[in-house]
C-alpha atoms as a PDB file:
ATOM      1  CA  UNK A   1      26.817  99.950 136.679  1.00  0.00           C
ATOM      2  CA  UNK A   2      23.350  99.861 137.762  1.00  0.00           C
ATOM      3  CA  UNK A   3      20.795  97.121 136.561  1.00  0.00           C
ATOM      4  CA  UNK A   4      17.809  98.722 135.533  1.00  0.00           C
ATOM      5  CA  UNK A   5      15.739  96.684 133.257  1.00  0.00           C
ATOM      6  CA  UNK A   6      13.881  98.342 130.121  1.00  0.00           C
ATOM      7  CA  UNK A   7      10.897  97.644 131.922  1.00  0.00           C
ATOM      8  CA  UNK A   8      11.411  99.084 135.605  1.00  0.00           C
ATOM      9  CA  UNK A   9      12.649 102.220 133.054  1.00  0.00           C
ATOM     10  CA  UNK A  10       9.610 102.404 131.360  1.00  0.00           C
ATOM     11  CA  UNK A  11       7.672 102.020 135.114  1.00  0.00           C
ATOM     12  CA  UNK A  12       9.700 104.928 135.899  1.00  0.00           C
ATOM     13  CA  UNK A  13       8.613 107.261 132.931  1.00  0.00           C
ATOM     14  CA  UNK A  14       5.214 106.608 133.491  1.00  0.00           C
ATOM     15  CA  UNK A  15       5.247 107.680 137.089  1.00  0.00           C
ATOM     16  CA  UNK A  16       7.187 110.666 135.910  1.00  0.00           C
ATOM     17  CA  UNK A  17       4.401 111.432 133.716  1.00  0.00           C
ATOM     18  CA  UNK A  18       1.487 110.551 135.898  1.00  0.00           C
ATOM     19  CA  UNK A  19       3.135 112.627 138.829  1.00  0.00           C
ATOM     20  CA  UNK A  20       4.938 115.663 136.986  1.00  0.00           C
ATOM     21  CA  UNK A  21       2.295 115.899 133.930  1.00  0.00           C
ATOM     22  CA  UNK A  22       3.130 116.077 130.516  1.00  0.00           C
ATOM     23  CA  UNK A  23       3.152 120.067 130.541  1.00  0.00           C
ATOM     24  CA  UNK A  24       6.252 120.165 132.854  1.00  0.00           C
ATOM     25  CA  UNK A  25       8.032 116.915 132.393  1.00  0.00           C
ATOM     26  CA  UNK A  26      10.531 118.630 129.366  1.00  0.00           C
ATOM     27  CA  UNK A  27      11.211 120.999 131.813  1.00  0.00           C
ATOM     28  CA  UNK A  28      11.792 118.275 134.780  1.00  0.00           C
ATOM     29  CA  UNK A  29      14.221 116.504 132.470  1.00  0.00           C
ATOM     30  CA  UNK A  30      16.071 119.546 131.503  1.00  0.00           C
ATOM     31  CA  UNK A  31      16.914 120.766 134.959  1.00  0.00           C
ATOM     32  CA  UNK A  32      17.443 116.770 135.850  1.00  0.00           C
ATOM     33  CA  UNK A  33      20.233 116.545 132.624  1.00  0.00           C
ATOM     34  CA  UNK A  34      21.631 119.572 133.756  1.00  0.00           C
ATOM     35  CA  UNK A  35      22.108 118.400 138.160  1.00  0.00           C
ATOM     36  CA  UNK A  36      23.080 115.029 136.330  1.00  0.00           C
ATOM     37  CA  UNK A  37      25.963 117.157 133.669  1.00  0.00           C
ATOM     38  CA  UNK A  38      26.950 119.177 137.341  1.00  0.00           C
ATOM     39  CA  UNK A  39      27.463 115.963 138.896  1.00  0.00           C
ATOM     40  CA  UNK A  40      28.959 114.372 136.248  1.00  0.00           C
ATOM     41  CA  UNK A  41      31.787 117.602 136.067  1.00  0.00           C
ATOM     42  CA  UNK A  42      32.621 117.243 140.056  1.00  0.00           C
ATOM     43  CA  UNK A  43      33.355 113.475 139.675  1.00  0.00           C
ATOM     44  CA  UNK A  44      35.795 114.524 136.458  1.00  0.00           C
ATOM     45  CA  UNK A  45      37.290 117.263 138.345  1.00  0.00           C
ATOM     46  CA  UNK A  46      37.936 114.867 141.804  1.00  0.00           C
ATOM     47  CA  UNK A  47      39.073 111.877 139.662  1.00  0.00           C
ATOM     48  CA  UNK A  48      41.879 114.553 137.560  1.00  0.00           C
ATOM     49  CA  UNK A  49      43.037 115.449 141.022  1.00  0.00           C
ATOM     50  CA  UNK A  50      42.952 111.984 142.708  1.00  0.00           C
ATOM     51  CA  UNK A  51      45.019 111.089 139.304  1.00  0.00           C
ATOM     52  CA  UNK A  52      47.766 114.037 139.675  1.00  0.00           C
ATOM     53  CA  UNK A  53      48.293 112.950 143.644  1.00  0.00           C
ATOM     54  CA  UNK A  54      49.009 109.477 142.102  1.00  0.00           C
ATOM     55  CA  UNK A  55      51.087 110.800 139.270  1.00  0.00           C
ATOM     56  CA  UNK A  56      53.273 113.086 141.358  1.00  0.00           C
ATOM     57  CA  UNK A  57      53.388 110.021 144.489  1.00  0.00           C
ATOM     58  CA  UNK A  58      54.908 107.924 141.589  1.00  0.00           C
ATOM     59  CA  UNK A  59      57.555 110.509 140.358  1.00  0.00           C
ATOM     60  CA  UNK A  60      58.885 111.099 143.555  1.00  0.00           C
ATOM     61  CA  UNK A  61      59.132 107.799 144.410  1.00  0.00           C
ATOM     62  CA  UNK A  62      60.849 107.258 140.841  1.00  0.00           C
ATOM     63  CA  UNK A  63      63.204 110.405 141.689  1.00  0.00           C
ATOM     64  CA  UNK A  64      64.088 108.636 144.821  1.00  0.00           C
ATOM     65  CA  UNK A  65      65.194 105.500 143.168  1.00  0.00           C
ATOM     66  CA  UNK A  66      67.075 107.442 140.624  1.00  0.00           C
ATOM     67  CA  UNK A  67      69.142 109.486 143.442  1.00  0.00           C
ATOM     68  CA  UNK A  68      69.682 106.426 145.190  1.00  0.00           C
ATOM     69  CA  UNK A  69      71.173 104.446 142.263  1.00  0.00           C
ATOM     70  CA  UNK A  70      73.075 107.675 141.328  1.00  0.00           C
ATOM     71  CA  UNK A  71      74.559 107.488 144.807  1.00  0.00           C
ATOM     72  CA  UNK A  72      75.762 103.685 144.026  1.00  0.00           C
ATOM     73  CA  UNK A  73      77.551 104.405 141.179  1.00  0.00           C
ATOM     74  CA  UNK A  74      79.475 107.479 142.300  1.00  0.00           C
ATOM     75  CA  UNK A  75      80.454 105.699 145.361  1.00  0.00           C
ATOM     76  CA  UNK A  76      81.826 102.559 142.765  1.00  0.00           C
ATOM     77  CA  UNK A  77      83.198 104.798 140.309  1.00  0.00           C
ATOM     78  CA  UNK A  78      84.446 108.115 142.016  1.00  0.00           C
ATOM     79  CA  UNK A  79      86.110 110.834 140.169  1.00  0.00           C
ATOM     80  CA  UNK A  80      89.670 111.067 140.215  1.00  0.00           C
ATOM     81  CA  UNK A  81      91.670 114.165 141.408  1.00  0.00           C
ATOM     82  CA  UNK A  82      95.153 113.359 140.207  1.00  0.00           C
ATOM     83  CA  UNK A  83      93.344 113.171 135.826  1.00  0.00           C
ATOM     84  CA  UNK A  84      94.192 115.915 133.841  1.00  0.00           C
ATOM     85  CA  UNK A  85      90.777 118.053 133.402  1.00  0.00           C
ATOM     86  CA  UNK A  86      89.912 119.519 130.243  1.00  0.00           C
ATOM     87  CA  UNK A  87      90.881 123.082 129.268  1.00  0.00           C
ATOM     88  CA  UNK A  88      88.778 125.679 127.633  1.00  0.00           C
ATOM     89  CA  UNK A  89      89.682 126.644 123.974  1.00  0.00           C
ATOM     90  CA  UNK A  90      91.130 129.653 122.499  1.00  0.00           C
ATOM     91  CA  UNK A  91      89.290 132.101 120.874  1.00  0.00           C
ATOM     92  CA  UNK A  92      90.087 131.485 117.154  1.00  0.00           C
ATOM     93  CA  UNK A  93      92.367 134.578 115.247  1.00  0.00           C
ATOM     94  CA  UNK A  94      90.645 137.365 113.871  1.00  0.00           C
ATOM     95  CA  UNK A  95      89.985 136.730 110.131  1.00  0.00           C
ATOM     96  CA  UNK A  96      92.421 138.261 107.776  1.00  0.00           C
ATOM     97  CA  UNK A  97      92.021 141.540 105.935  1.00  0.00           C
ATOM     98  CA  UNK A  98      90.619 140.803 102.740  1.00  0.00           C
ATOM     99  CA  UNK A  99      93.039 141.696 100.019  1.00  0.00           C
ATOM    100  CA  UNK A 100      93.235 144.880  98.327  1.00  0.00           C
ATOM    101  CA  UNK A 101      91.811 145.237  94.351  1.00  0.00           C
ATOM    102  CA  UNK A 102      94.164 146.780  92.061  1.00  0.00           C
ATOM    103  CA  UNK A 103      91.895 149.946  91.263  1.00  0.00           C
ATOM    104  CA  UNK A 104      92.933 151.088  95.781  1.00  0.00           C
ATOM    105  CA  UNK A 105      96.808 150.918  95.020  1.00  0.00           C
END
């Protein structure tokens, strides 16, 4: 992403050093870890939501195409009136009594 060479990094942590001191600079580079962390978390959170716009874009399009061809192929095959439609079944019987052991006659 960026080109930083191991020597302009090196330039860098000197001058860090030199201008911050070596008492503070573990304290510099924890509250610089945790703006860089922060920063890090927003562009996660904008590129999730930049990604469910595109996701949901993409299944309404798809939902589109799918009514549309849905549309075609009612309009080539249409339903009939005039077919017999299907009926709804009969409850089966009740079961049977069960039969009676020779110790109830």
């Amino acid at each position: 992403m960026f080109d930083i060479a191991p020597t302009e990094l090196l330039l860098c942590a000197v001058v860090a050093l030199v201008v911050i001191g070596p008492k503070d600079l573990p304290k510099a580079m924890r509250v610089m870890g945790h703006w860089i962390g922060r920063a890090r978390g927003v562009a996660r959170h904008f590129r999730s939501g930049i990604d469910a716009m595109i996701r949901e874009s993409e299944l309404a399009e798809m939902e589109k195409k799918w009514a549309e061809e849905n549309a075609r192929i009612m309009r080539e095959h249409p339903i009939a009136t005039d077919t017999p439609q299907m009926l709804p079944l009969e409850p089966p019987p009740p079961p049977a009594p069960p039969p009676a052991s020779e110790g109830e006659r």
